[in-house]
C-alpha atoms as a PDB file:
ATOM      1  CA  UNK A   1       4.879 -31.938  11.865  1.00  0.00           C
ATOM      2  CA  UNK A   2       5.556 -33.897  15.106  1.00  0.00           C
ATOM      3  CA  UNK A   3       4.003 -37.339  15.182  1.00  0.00           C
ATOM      4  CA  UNK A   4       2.885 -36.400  19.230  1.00  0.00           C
ATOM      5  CA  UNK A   5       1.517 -32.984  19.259  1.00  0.00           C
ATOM      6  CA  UNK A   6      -2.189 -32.706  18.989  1.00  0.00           C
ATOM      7  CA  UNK A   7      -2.551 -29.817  17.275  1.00  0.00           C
ATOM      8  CA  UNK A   8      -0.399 -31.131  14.480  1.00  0.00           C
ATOM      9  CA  UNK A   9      -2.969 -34.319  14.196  1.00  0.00           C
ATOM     10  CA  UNK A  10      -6.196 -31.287  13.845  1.00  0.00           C
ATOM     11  CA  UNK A  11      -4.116 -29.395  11.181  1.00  0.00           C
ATOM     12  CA  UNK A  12      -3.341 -32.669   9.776  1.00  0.00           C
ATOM     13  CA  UNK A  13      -7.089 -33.657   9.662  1.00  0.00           C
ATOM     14  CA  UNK A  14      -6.926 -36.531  11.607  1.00  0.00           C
ATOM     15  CA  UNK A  15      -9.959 -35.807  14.185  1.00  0.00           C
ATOM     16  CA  UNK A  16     -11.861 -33.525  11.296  1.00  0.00           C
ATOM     17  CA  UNK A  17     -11.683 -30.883  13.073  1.00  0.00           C
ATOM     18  CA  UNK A  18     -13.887 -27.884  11.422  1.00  0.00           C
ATOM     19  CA  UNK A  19     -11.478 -24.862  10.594  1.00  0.00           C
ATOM     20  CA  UNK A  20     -13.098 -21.081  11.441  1.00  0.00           C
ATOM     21  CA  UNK A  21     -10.430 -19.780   9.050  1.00  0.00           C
ATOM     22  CA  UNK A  22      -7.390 -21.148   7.466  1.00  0.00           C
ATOM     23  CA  UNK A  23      -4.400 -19.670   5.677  1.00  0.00           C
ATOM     24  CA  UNK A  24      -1.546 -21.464   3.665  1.00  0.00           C
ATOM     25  CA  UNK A  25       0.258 -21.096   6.978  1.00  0.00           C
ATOM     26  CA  UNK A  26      -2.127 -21.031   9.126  1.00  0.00           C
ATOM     27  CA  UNK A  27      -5.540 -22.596  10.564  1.00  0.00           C
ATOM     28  CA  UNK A  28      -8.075 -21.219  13.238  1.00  0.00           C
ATOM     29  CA  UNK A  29     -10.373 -23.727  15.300  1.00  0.00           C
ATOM     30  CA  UNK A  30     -12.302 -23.191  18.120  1.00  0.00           C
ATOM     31  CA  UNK A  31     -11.321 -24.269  21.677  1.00  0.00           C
ATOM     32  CA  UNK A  32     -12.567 -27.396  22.881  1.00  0.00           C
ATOM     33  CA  UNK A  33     -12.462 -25.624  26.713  1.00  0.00           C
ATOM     34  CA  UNK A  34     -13.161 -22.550  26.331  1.00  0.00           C
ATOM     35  CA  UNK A  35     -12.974 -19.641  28.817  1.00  0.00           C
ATOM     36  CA  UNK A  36     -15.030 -17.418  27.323  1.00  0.00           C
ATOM     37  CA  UNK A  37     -18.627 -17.103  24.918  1.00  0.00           C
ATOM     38  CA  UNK A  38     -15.638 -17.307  21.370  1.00  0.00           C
ATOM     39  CA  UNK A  39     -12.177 -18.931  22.189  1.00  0.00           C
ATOM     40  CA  UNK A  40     -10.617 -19.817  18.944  1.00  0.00           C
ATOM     41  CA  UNK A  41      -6.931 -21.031  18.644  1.00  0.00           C
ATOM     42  CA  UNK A  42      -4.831 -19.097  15.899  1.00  0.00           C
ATOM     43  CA  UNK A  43      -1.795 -22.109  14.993  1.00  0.00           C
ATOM     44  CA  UNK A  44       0.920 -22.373  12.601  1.00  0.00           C
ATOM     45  CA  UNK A  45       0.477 -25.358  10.342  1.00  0.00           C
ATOM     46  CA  UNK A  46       4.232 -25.656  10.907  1.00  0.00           C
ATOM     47  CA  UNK A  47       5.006 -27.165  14.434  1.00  0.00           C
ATOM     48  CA  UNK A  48       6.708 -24.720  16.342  1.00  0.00           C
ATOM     49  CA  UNK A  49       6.709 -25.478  20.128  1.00  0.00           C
ATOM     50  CA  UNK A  50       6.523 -21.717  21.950  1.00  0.00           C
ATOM     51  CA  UNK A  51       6.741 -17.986  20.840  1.00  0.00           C
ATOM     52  CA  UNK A  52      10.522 -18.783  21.826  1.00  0.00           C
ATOM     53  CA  UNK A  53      11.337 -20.741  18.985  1.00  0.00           C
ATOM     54  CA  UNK A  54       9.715 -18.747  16.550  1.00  0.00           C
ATOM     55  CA  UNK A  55      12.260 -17.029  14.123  1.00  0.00           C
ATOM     56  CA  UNK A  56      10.080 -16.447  10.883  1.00  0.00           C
ATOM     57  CA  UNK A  57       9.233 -12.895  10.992  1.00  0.00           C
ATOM     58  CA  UNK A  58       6.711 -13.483   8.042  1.00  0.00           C
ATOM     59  CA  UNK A  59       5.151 -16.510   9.666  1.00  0.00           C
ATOM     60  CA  UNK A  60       4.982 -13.905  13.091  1.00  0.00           C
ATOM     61  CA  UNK A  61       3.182 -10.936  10.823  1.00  0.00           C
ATOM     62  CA  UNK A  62       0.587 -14.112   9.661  1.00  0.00           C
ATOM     63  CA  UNK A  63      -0.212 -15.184  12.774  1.00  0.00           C
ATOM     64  CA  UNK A  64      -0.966 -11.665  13.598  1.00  0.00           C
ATOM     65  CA  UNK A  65      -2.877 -11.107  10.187  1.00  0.00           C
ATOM     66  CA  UNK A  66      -4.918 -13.881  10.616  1.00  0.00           C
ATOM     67  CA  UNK A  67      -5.805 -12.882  14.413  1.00  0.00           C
ATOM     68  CA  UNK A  68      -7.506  -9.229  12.416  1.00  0.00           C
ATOM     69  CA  UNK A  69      -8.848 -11.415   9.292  1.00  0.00           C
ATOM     70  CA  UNK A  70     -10.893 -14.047  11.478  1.00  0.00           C
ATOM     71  CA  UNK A  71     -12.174 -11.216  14.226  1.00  0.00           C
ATOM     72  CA  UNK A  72     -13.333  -9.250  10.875  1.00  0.00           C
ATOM     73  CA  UNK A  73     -14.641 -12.657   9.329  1.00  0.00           C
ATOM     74  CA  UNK A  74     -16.857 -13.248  12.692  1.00  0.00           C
ATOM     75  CA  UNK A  75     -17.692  -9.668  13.238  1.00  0.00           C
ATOM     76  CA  UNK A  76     -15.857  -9.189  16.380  1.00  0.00           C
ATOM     77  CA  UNK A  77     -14.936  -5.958  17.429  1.00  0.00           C
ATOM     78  CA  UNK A  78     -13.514  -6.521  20.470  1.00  0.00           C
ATOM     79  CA  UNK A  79     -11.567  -9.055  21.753  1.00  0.00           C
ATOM     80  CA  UNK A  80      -8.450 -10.557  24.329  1.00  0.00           C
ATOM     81  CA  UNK A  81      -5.351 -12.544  22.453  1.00  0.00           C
ATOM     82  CA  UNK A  82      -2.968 -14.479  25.067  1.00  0.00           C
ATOM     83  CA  UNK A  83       0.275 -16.692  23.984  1.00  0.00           C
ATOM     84  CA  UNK A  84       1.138 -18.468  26.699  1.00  0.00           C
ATOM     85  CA  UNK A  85       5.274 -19.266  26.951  1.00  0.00           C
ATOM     86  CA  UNK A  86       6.247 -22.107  28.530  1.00  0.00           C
ATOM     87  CA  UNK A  87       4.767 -24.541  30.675  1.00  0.00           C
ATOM     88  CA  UNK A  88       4.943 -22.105  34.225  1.00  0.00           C
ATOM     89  CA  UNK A  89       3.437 -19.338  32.035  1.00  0.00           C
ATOM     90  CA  UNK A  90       0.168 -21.592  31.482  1.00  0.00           C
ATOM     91  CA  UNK A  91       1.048 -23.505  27.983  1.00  0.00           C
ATOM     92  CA  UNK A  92      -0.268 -26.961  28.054  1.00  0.00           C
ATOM     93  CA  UNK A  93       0.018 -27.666  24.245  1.00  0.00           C
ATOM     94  CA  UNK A  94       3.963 -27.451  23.502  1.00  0.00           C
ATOM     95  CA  UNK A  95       2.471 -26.058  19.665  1.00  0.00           C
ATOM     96  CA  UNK A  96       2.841 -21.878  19.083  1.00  0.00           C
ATOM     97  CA  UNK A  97      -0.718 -20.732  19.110  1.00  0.00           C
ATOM     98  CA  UNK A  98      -2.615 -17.536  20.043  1.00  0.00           C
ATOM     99  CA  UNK A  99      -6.006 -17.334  22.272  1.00  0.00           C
ATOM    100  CA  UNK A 100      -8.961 -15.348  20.816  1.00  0.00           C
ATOM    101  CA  UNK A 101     -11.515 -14.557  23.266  1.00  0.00           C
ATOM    102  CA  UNK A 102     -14.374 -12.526  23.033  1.00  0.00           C
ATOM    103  CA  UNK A 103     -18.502 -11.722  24.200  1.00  0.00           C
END
């Protein structure tokens, strides 16, 4: 957990933020800017800064899990994910997380 990182304070509880789905290790929320009709945010509860740091390949098969159980969940069919790398490639929260967004 880094003290900083705003996503770790919404996993941690501390704006009471209201989950869309949430696994031991990980939680979905919706976007508070979105760019489309659903943009949820698929995050570790464990702070990892980028996809680059990543090294868990069972944390990497539950982010992906939890992408399919939430779209099921919601009933959407069809849908865009984006991870954004790295602060040229877009990332503004330095916090591993996947873009949902879907009609």
């Amino acid at each position: 957990m880094d003290n900083e990182c705003i996503f770790c304070k919404i996993i941690n509880g501390d704006f009471g933020t209201e989950f869309v789905y949430e696994t031991e290790t990980t939680v979905v929320f919706n976007d508070i800017n979105p760019k489309a009709p659903i943009h949820m945010l698929v995050c570790p509860k464990k702070h990892i800064p980028s996809l680059n740091e990543l090294e868990d390949k069972n944390l990497m098969a539950d982010l992906l899990q939890t992408v399919k159980d939430v779209t099921q969940k919601i009933g959407l069919k069809s849908y865009k994910t984006e991870i954004n790398t790295g602060k040229e490639a877009g990332q503004e929260v330095f916090h591993l997380h996947i873009h949902i967004l879907g009609k």
